[in-house]
Protein backbone atom coordinates (compact mmCIF):
# COMPACT_ATOMS: atom_id res chain seq x y z
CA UNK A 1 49.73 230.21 14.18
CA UNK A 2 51.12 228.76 10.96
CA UNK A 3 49.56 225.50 9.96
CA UNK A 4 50.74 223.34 6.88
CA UNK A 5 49.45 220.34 5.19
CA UNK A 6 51.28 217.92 2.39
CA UNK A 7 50.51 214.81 1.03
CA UNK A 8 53.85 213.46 0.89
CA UNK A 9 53.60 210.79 -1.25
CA UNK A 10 56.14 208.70 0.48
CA UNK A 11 58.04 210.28 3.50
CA UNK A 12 61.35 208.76 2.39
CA UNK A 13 60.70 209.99 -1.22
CA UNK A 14 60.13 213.68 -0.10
CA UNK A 15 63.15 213.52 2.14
CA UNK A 16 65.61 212.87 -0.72
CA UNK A 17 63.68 215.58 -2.58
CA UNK A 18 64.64 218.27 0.18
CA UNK A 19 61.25 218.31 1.93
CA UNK A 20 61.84 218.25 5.84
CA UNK A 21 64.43 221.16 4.45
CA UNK A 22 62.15 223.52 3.44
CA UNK A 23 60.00 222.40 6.32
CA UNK A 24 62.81 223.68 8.51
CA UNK A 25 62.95 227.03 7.34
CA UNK A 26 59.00 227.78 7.58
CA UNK A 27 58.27 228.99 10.69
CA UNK A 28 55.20 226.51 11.04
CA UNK A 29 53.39 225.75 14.31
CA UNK A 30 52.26 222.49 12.85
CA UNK A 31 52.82 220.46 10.36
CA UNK A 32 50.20 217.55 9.07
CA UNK A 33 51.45 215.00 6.80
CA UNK A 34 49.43 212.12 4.86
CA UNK A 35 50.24 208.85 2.52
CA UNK A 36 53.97 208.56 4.82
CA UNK A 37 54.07 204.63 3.01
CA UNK A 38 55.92 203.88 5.89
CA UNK A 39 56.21 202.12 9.07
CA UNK A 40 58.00 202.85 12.74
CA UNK A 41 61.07 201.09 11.35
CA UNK A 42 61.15 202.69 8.49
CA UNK A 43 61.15 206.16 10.87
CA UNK A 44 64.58 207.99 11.06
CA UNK A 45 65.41 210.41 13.49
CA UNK A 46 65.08 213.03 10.77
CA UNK A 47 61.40 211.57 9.87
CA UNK A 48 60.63 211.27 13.65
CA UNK A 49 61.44 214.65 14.59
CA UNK A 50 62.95 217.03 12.39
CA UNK A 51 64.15 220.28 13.37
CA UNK A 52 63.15 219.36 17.06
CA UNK A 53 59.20 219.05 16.47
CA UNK A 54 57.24 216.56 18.34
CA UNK A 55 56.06 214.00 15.76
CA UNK A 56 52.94 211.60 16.24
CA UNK A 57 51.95 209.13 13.75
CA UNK A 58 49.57 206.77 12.59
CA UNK A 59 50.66 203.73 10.33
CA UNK A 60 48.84 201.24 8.39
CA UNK A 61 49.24 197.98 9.37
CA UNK A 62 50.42 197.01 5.67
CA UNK A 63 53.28 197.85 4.40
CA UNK A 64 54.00 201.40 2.57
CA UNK A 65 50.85 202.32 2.35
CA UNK A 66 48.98 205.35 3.81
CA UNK A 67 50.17 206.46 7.17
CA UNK A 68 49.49 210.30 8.57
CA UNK A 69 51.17 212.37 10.70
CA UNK A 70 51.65 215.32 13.00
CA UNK A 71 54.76 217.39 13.78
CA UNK A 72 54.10 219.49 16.97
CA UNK A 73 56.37 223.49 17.76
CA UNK A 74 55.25 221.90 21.55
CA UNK A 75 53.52 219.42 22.89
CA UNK A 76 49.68 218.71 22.95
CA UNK A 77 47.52 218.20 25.78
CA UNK A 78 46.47 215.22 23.90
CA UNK A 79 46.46 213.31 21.05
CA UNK A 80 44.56 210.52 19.42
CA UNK A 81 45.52 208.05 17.04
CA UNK A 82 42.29 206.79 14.84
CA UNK A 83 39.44 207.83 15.24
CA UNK A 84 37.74 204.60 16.63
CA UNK A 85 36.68 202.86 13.22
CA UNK A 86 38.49 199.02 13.13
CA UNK A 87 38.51 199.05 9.23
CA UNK A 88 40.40 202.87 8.94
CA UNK A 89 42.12 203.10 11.88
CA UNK A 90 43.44 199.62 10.31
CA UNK A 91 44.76 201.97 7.35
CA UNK A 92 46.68 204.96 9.15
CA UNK A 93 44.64 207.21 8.05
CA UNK A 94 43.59 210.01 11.62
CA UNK A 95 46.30 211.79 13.92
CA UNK A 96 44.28 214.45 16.17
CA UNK A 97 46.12 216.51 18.61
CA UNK A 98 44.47 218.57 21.04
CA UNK A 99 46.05 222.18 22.14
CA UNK A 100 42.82 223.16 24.73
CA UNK A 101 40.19 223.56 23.11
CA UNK A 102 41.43 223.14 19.95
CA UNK A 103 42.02 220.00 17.80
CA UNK A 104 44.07 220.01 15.22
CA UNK A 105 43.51 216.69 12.32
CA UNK A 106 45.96 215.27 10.04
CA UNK A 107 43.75 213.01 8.24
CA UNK A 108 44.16 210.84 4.84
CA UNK A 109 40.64 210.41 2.86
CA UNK A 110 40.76 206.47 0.72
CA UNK A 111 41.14 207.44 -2.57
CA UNK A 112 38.29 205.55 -4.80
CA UNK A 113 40.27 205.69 -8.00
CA UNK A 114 41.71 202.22 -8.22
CA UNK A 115 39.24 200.11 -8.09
CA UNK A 116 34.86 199.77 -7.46
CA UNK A 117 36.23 198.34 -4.27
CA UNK A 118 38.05 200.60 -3.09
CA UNK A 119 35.37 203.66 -4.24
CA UNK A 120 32.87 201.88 -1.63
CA UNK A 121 35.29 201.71 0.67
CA UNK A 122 35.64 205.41 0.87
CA UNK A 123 32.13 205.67 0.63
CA UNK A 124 31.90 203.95 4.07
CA UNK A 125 34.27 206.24 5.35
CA UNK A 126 32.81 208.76 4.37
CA UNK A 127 29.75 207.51 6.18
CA UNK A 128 31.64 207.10 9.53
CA UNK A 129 33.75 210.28 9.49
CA UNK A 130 30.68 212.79 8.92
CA UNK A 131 29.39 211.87 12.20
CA UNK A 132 32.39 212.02 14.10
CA UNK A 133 33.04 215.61 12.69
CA UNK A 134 29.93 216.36 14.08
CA UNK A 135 30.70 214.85 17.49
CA UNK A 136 33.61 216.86 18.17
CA UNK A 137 32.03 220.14 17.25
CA UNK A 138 29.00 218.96 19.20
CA UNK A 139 31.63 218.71 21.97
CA UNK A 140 31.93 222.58 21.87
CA UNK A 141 35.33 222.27 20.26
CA UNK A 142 37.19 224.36 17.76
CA UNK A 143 38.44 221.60 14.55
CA UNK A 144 41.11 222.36 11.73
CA UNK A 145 40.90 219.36 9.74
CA UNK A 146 43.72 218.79 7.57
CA UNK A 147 44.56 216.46 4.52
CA UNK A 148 44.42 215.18 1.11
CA UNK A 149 40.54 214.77 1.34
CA UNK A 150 40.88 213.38 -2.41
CA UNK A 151 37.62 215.35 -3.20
CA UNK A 152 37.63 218.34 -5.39
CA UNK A 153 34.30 220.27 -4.40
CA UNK A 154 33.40 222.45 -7.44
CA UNK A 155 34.26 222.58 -11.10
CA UNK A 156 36.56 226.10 -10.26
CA UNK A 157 38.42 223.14 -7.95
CA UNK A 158 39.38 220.88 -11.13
CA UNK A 159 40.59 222.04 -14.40
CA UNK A 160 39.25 219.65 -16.89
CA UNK A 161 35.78 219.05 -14.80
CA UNK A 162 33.76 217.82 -17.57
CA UNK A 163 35.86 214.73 -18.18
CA UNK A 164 35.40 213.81 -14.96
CA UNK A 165 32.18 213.89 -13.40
CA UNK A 166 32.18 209.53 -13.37
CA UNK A 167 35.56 209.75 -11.80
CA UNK A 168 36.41 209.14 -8.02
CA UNK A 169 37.51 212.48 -6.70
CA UNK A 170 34.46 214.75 -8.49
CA UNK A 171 31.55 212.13 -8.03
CA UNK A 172 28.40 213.91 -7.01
CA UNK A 173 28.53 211.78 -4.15
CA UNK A 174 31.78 213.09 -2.90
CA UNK A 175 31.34 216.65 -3.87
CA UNK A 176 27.49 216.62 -2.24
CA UNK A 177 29.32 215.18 1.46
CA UNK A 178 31.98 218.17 1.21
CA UNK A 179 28.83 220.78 0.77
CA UNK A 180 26.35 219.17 3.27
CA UNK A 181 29.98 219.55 5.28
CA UNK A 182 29.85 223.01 4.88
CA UNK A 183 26.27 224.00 4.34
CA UNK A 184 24.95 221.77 7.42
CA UNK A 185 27.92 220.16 9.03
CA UNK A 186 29.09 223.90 10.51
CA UNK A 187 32.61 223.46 9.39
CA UNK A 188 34.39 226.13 6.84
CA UNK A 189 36.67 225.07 3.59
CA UNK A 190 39.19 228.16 4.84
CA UNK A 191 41.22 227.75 1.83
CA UNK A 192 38.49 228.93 -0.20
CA UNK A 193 37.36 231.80 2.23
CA UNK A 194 40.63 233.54 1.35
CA UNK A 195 41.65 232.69 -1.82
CA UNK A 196 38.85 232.93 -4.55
CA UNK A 197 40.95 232.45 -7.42
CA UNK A 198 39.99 229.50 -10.19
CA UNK A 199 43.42 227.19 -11.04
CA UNK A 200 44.79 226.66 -7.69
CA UNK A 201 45.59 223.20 -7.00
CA UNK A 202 46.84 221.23 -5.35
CA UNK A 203 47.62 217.65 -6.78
CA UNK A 204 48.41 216.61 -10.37
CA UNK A 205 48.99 213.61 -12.14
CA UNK A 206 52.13 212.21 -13.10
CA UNK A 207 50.61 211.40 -16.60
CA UNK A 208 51.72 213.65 -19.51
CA UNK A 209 52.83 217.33 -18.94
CA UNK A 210 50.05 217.88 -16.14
CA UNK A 211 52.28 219.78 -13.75
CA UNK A 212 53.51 221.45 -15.86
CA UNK A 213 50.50 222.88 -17.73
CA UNK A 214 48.86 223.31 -14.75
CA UNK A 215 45.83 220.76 -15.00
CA UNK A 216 45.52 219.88 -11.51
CA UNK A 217 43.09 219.31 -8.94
CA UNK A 218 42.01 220.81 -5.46
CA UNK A 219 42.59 217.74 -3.37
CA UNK A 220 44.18 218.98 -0.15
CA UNK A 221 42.30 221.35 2.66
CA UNK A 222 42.37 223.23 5.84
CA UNK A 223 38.44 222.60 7.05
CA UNK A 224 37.59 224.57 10.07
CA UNK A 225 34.63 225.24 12.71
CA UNK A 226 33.34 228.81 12.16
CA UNK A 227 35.60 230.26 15.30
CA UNK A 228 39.12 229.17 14.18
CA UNK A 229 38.20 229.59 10.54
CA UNK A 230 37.42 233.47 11.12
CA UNK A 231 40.85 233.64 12.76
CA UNK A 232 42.36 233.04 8.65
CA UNK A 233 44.35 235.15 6.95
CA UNK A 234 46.61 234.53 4.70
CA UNK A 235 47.44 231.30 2.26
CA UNK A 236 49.46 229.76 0.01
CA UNK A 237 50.56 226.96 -2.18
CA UNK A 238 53.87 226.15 -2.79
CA UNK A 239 54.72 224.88 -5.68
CA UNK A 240 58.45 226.22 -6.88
CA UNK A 241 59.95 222.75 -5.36
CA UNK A 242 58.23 219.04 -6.20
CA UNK A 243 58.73 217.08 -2.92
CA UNK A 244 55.39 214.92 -4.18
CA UNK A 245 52.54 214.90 -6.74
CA UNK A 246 50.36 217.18 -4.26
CA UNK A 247 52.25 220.33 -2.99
CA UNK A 248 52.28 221.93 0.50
CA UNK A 249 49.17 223.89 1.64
CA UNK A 250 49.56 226.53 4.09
CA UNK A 251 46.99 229.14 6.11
CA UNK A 252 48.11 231.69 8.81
CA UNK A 253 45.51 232.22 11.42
CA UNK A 254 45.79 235.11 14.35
CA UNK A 255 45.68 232.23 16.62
CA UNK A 256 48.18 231.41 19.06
CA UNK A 257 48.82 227.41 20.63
């Protein structure tokens, strides 16, 4: 089972940058998908359903902002749009769909970076989405979460992380919810399991040469309960083609939907 995440930055802006294909020609199972910045009528039939996947989305209610996604190989026993939380669900921000007893997330964390209001509202997601993580593995099911979590956990997960320990993204705060996550919560950062290496990111920031030098941060993730995450074996980010300002996470697990 080949799962892939990207923060696309704008669906219609990766399109004309080749994304859906490259998506084509990757053999994925699944395919999650976050900040789409668009609406159903903004949808085309190549947005919808490229390459014959089954496509389910969740869109803000404004207007090119946020959105996530989930192209489908086949079709889930069930999926859910939101995850029951008026003020998020509000934002597009939670596609789950369920293959038995495993659900697979596509799921776009509020960034805190543009404003104090905006940092307390992800803090109050935050605060709601911990507990419903824990519900569904409560539940006795197996969870890949997905997305641009917009939290890099450590300093190897950020390349300048001393200049930014008072900015959204590498607050305590944030970086203390993705370890009681994975210390208490039960759930596994899988990337991380197979790939030890310092310097792998996965978004950047348009300012300066930051691409290009490589000073990036470790935004995007595959979380999983202990079960599927064991099933990981291989990873990759791809990075020789810019469809966005985050680049394509994917993990192989001997898993099959």
């Amino acid at each position: 089972m080949r799962i892939i995440t990207a923060n696309l930055n704008g669906v219609r802006s990766a399109a004309k940058k080749g994304f859906f294909e490259w998506f084509g020609k990757q053999d994925a199972d699944i395919l999650c998908v976050q900040e789409l910045k668009a609406q159903l009528p903004d949808m085309t039939p190549e947005f919808l359903s490229p390459h014959d996947y089954l496509g389910y989305f969740h869109y803000a209610e404004k207007k090119g902002y946020s959105g996530a996604g989930i192209y489908a190989r086949r079709q889930p026993d069930d999926v859910h749009i939101g995850f029951g939380n008026a003020e998020f669900d509000a934002e597009g921000r939670y596609v789950e769909a369920r293959f038995g007893n495993l659900s697979i997330i596509s799921v776009y964390i509020p960034s805190g970076s543009s404003s104090e209001e905006r940092q307390l509202a992800k803090f109050r997601f935050m605060d709601v989405f911990m507990p419903h993580l824990a519900e569904l593995r409560a539940a006795g099911r197996e969870v890949i979460l997905c997305g641009d979590v917009n939290i890099a956990h450590k300093e190897i997960d950020i390349k300048n992380w001393k200049g930014n320990l008072k900015n959204s993204g590498f607050l305590p705060e944030e970086r203390a919810w993705l370890t009681q996550l994975f210390d208490e919560g039960g759930y596994v950062d899988v990337f991380r399991t197979l790939d030890p290496r310092p310097e792998q990111y996965t978004w950047w920031s348009n300012r300066g040469q930051a691409y290009a030098k490589n000073v990036g941060w470790r935004i995007d993730y595959q979380i999983a309960t202990a079960g599927i995450a064991e099933k990981a074996h291989t990873t990759s980010i791809f990075r020789d083609i810019k469809f966005s300002d985050h680049a394509p996470l994917t993990i192989d697990y001997t898993h099959t939907l």
